[in-house]
Each structure stands twice: as structure tokens, then as C-alpha cells.
Protein backbone atom coordinates (compact mmCIF):
# COMPACT_ATOMS: atom_id res chain seq x y z
CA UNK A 1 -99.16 -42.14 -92.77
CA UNK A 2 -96.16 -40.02 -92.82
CA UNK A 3 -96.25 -36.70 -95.15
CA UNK A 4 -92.80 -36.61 -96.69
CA UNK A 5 -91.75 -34.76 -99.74
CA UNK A 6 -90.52 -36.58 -102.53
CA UNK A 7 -87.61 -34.90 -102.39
CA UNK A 8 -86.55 -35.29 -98.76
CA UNK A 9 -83.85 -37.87 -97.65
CA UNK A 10 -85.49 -39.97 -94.83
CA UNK A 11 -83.56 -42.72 -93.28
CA UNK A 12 -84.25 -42.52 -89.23
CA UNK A 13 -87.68 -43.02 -88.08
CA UNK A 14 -90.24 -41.50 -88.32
CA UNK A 15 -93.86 -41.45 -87.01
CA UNK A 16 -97.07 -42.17 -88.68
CA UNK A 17 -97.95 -38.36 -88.56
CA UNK A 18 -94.88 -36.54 -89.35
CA UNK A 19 -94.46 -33.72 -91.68
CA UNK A 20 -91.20 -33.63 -93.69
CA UNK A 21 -91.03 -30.80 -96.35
CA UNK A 22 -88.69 -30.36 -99.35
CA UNK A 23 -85.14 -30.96 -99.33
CA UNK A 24 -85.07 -32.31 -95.14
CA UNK A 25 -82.01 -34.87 -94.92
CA UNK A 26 -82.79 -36.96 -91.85
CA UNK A 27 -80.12 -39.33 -90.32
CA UNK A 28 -80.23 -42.75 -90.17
CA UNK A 29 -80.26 -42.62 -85.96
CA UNK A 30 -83.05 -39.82 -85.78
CA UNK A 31 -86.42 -40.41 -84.04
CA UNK A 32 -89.05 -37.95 -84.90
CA UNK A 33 -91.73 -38.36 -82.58
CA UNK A 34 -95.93 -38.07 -83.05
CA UNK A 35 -96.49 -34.74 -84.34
CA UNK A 36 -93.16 -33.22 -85.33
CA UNK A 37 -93.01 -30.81 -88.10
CA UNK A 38 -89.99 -30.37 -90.59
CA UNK A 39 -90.19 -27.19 -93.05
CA UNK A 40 -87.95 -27.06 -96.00
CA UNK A 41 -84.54 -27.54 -96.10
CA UNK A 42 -84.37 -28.90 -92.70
CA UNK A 43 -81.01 -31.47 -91.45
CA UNK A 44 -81.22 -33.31 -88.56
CA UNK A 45 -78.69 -35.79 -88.14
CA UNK A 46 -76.64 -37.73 -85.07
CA UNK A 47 -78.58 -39.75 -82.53
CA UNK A 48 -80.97 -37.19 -81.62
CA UNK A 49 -84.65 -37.50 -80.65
CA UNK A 50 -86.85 -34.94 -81.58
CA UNK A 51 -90.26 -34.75 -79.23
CA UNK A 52 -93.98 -34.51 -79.85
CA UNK A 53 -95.40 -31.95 -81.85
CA UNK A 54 -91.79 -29.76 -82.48
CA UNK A 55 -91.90 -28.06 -85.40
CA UNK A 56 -88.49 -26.74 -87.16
CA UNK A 57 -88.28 -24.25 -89.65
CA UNK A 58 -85.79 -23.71 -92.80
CA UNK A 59 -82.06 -24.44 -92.85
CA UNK A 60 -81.84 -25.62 -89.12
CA UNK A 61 -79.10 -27.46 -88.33
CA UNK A 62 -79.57 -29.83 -85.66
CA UNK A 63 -77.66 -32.96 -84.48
CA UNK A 64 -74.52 -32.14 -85.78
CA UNK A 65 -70.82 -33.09 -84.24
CA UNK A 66 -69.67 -30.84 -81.65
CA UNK A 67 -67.55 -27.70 -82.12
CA UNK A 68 -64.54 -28.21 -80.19
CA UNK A 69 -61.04 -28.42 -80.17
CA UNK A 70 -59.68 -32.29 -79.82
CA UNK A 71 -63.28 -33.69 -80.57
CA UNK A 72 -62.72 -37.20 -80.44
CA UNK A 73 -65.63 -37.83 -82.95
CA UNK A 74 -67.02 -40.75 -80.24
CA UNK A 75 -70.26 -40.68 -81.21
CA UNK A 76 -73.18 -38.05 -78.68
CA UNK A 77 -76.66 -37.73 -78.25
CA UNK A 78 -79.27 -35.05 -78.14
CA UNK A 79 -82.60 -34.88 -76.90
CA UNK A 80 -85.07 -32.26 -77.89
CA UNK A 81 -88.41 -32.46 -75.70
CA UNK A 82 -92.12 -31.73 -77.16
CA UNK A 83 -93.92 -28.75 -78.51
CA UNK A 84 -90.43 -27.40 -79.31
CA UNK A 85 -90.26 -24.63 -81.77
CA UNK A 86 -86.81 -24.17 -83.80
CA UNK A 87 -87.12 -21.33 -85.78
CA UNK A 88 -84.96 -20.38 -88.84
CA UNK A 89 -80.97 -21.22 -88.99
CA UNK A 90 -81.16 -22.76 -85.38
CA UNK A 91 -78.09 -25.19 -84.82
CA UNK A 92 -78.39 -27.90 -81.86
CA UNK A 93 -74.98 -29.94 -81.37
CA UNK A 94 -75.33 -33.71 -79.64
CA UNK A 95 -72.92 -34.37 -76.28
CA UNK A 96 -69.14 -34.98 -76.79
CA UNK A 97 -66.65 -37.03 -74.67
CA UNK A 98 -65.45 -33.71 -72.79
CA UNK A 99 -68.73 -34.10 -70.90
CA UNK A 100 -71.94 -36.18 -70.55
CA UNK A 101 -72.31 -37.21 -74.13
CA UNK A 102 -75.53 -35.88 -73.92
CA UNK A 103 -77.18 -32.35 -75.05
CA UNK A 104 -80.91 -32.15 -73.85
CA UNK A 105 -83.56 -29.69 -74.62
CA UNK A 106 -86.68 -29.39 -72.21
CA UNK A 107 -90.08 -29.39 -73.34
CA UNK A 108 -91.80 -26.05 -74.75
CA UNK A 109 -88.83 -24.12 -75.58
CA UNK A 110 -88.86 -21.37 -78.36
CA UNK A 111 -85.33 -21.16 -80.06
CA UNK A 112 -85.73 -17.94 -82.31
CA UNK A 113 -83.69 -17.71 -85.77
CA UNK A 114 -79.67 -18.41 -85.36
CA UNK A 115 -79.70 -19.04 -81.87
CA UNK A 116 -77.36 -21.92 -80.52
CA UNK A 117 -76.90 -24.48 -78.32
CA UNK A 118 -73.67 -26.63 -77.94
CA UNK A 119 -72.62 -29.47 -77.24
CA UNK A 120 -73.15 -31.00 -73.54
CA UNK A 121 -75.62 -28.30 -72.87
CA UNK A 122 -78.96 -28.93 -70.48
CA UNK A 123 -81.88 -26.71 -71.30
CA UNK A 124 -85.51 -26.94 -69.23
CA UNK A 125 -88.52 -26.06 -70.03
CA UNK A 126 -90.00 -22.91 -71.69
CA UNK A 127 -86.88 -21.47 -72.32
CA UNK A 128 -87.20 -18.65 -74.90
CA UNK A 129 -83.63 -18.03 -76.92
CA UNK A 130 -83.86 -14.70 -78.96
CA UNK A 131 -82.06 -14.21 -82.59
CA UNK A 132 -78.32 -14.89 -82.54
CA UNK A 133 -77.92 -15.86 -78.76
CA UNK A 134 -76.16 -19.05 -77.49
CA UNK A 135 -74.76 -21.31 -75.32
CA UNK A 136 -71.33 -22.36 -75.51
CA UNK A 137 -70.59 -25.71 -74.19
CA UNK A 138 -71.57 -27.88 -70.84
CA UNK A 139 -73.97 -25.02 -69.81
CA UNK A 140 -77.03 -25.74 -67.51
CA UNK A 141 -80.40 -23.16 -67.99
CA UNK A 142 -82.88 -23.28 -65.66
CA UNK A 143 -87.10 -23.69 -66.52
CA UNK A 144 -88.69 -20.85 -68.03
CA UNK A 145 -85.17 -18.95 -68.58
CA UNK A 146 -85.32 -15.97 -70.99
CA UNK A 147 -82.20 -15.49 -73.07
CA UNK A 148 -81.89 -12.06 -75.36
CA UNK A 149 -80.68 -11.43 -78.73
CA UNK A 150 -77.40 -11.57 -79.21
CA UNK A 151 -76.43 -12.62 -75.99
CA UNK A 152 -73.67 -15.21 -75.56
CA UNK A 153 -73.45 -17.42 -72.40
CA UNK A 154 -69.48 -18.70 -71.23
CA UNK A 155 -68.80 -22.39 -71.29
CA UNK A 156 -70.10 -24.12 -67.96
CA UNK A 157 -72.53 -21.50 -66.52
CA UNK A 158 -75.70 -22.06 -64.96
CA UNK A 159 -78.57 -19.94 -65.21
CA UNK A 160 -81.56 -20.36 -62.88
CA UNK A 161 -85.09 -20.70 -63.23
CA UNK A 162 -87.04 -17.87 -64.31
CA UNK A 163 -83.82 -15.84 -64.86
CA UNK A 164 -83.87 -12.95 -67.57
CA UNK A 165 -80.64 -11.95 -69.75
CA UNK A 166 -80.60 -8.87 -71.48
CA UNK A 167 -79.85 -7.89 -75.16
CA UNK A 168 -76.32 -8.03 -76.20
CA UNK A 169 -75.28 -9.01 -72.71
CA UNK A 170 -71.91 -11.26 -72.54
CA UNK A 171 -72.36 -13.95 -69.57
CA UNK A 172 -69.19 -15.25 -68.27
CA UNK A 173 -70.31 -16.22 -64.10
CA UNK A 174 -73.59 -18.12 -63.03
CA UNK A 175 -76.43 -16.13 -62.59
CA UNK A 176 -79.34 -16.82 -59.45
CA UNK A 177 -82.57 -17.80 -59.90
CA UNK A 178 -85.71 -15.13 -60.52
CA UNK A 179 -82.44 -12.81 -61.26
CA UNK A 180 -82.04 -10.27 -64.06
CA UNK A 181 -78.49 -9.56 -65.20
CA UNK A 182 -77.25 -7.04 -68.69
CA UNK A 183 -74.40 -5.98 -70.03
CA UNK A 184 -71.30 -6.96 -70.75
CA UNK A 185 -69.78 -8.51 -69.00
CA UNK A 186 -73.30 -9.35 -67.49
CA UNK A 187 -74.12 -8.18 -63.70
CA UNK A 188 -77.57 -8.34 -62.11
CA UNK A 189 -79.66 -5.74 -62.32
CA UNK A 190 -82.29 -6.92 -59.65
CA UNK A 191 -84.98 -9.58 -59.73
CA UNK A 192 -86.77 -10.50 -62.84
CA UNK A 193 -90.09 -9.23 -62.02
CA UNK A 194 -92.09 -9.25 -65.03
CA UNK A 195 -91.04 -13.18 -65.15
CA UNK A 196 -92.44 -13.87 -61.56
CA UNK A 197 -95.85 -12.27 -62.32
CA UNK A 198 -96.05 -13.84 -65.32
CA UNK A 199 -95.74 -17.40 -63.67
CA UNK A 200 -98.22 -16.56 -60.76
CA UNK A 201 -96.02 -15.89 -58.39
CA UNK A 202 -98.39 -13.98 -55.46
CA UNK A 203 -96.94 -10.94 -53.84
CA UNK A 204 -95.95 -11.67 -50.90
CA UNK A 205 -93.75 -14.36 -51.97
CA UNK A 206 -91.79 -11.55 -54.41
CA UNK A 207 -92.24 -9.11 -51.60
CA UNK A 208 -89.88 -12.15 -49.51
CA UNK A 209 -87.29 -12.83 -51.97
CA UNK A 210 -86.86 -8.91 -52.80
CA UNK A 211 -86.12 -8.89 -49.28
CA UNK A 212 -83.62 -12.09 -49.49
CA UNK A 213 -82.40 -10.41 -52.38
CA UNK A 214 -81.14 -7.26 -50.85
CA UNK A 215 -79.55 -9.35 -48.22
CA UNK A 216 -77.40 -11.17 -50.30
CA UNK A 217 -76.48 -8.44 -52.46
CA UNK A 218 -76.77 -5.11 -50.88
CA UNK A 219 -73.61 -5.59 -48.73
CA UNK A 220 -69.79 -6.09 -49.78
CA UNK A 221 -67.91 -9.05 -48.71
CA UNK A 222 -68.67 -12.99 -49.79
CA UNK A 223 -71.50 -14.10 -50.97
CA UNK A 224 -71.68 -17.03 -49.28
CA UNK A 225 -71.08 -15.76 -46.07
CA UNK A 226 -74.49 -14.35 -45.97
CA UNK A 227 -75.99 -17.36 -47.10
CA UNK A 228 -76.95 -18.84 -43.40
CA UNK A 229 -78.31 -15.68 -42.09
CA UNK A 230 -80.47 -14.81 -45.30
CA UNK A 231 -81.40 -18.97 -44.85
CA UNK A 232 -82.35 -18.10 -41.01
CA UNK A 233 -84.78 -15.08 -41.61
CA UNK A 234 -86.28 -16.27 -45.30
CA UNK A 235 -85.89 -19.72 -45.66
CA UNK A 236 -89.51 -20.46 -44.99
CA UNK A 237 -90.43 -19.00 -48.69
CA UNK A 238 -89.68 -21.55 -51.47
CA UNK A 239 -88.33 -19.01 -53.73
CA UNK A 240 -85.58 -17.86 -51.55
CA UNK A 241 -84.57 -21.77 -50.54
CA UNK A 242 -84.57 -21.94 -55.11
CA UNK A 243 -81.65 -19.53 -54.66
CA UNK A 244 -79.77 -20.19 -51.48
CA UNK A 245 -79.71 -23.93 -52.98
CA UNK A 246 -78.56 -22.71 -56.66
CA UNK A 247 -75.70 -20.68 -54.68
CA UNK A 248 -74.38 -23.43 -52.63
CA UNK A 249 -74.40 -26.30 -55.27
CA UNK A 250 -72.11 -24.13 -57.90
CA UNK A 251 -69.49 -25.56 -55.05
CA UNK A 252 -67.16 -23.22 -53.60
CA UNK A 253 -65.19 -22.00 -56.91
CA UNK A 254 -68.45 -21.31 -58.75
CA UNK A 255 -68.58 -17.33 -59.64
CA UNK A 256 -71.39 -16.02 -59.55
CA UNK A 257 -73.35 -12.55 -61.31
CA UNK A 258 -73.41 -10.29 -58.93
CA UNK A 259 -74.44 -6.04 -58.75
CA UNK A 260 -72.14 -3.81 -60.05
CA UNK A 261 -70.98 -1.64 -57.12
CA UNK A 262 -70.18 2.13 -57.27
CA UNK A 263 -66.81 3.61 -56.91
């Protein structure tokens, strides 16, 4: 049987084993799944599914209309995968008309206190959000994506798997795959490393798409004129195809993070 607080509004539905603690106001079109954990002074509201075993902590907002000029009010949806963990002030807005009607969250991810995520957004898996960062609109982040504090990502960028933003960074262009970009506004500042290691990458497969890496980025001119050659020598390592394919589908007017050059 459900654990819910006499003092919690409950009208969605919840599952046999849900925790719901003082204060929560849950929606009449919210699904909270095996497992899922509400602390005090929780709101989820909207047509949102919450996964298995998420747990949210005090005064998160999640569900909520988006924030954006001419909002039609026709009704969104968000989807928030399992083992999620919303920490303090967190605020998750369902889809809106301007794009898919749909905001999804991937499974595992660890949304620290105040961070954000707007409407029309698409999040993987393990993606770790730091205090205070977010995502304006229609953005799409990659699996196992670390975001810093205080870091705020442009409407319509794409980050790629395994990328790493730095503290305080502003991100206005896409940034690669296994990339590493700071500042503001954000360029790369090599290869996230410490993020391939930490997945099990082996060597020699970094050792290949350092060496991809330099060949995109080392030398001025387009980007994507280097694409085929860089394909040519590296394109039997997985990694490097991840990026070369993340370049080309961004479409031809898709900007992209790139090395800040000296004078």
C-alpha cells in the first residue's frame, strides 16, 4: 500500500509502493511509477510520468506549463525515466506546441538543486545537472552528459554523449561528442578525458579519437570540409564515427563549439 501523508493532495496515480511526504500536490494526470519517492513539499502536475524508483526532494517543481512567449496552453507531456534523482528546487516543464509536445528525461539522471529543464527538451541517460544550470527550450543532451553549475545551455543545442560543460560556461552552438567546452561563450577545450576513462573506454580507442580530434580542429577553415578525410583515416573506431555522425546530422546551418584560436 501506498505511504502518503495525510496532508498531501493525491489525485493521479499512484503505485502500491510509493512514498508521498507532507504537503506533495500531485495532479490528476500524474503516474508515479513502483518505487518513486516524494519528500515534502513536492508538486508534480501536467501529464507527466515519473519512473521507477525516482526520488524528488523539497519544493521541486515538476510538470508545470511551459515558459514561453505565445504558449498556446494546448496541453504537453513529460516523461521522467527510473532511478531519477531531483534534488531540491528542481523545475521540469512538459512539451509545448512550438515543438514535440513532449519533454523526456532518460533514466539515471542526477538533477542537483535549481537546475532546469524546459519545455521540449530530450535528456538521456546519466546525465548529471549541477546547482543552477539549465536548458532552455527544444534542447537535445546526449547519455552520460555532465552539465556544471551555473551553466546555461541556448535554445535548440545538442550536446553529445559523454560531453563535459564547465562551471559558469554560457552555451550558445552544439557541442561534439566525448568533447569538453568552458567559458563563456563556451568553446572546447579538448576531449573530455576523465569522462571516457570513467566509462571504460580502453586506450587505444582515446588514443584514435585524440587523433580524429586534432584533425577536425587543429586547422582553420570549415569544419565539415574535413569531415571525409578524418572519416577515411579514423572511421574504423566507433568513437570517431559518434562524432563525424553528430557533426553531419546538425544539417548544414548547425554551429557548432569549436577551439578558440589565437590572434
Amino acid at each position: 500500500m501506498a505511504s502518503i501523508h495525510p496532508t498531501a493532495l493525491v489525485e493521479g496515480v499512484a503505485a502500491a509502493d510509493v512514498e508521498i511526504g507532507p504537503f506533495c500536490v500531485v495532479g490528476p494526470k500524474v503516474v508515479l511509477s513502483r518505487g518513486v519517492r516524494l519528500h515534502e513539499n513536492v508538486i508534480i502536475k501536467g501529464d507527466t510520468e515519473i519512473g521507477e524508483g525516482t526520488e524528488i526532494f523539497p519544493f521541486a517543481s515538476i510538470g508545470q506549463p511551459a515558459q514561453l512567449t505565445g504558449y498556446t496552453g494546448r496541453p504537453g507531456k513529460l516523461k521522467i525515466g527510473a532511478r531519477c534523482l531531483l534534488r531540491e528546487y528542481v523545475t521540469i516543464n512538459v512539451g509545448s506546441d512550438k515543438g514535440d509536445l513532449v519533454t523526456e528525461i532518460g533514466d539515471d539522471c542526477f538533477l542537483m538543486m535549481g537546475a532546469h529543464v524546459a519545455h521540449d527538451c530530450k535528456v538521456g541517460r546519466n546525465v548529471v545537472m549541477v546547482g543552477y544550470s539549465g536548458l532552455s527550450g527544444h534542447c537535445v543532451v546526449g547519455d552520460y552528459v555532465i552539465i556544471s553549475g551555473h551553466s546555461g545551455i541556448h535554445q535548440f543545442v545538442r550536446i553529445g554523449e559523454s560531453a563535459y560543460v564547465g562551471a559558469l560556461s554560457g552555451v550558445e552552438n552544439d557541442i561534439i561528442p566525448f568533447g569538453m567546452a568552458i567559458g563563456n561563450r563556451a568553446r572546447l577545450k579538448g576531449l573530455n578525458i576523465v569522462g571516457l576513462k570513467r566509462r571504460g573506454f580502453e586506450k587505444s580507442k582515446i588514443h584514435e579519437l585524440r587523433a580524429a580530434y586534432r584533425a577536425l580542429f587543429d586547422d582553420a577553415g570549415p569544419l565539415r570540409a574535413r569531415l571525409d578525410d578524418v572519416m577515411a583515416a579514423h572511421g574504423n573506431e566507433p568513437l570517431v564515427r559518434t562524432v563525424i555522425d553528430f557533426i553531419r546530422a546538425g544539417g548544414e546551418r548547425a554551429a557548432f563549439c569549436v577551439p578558440e584560436r589565437e590572434a
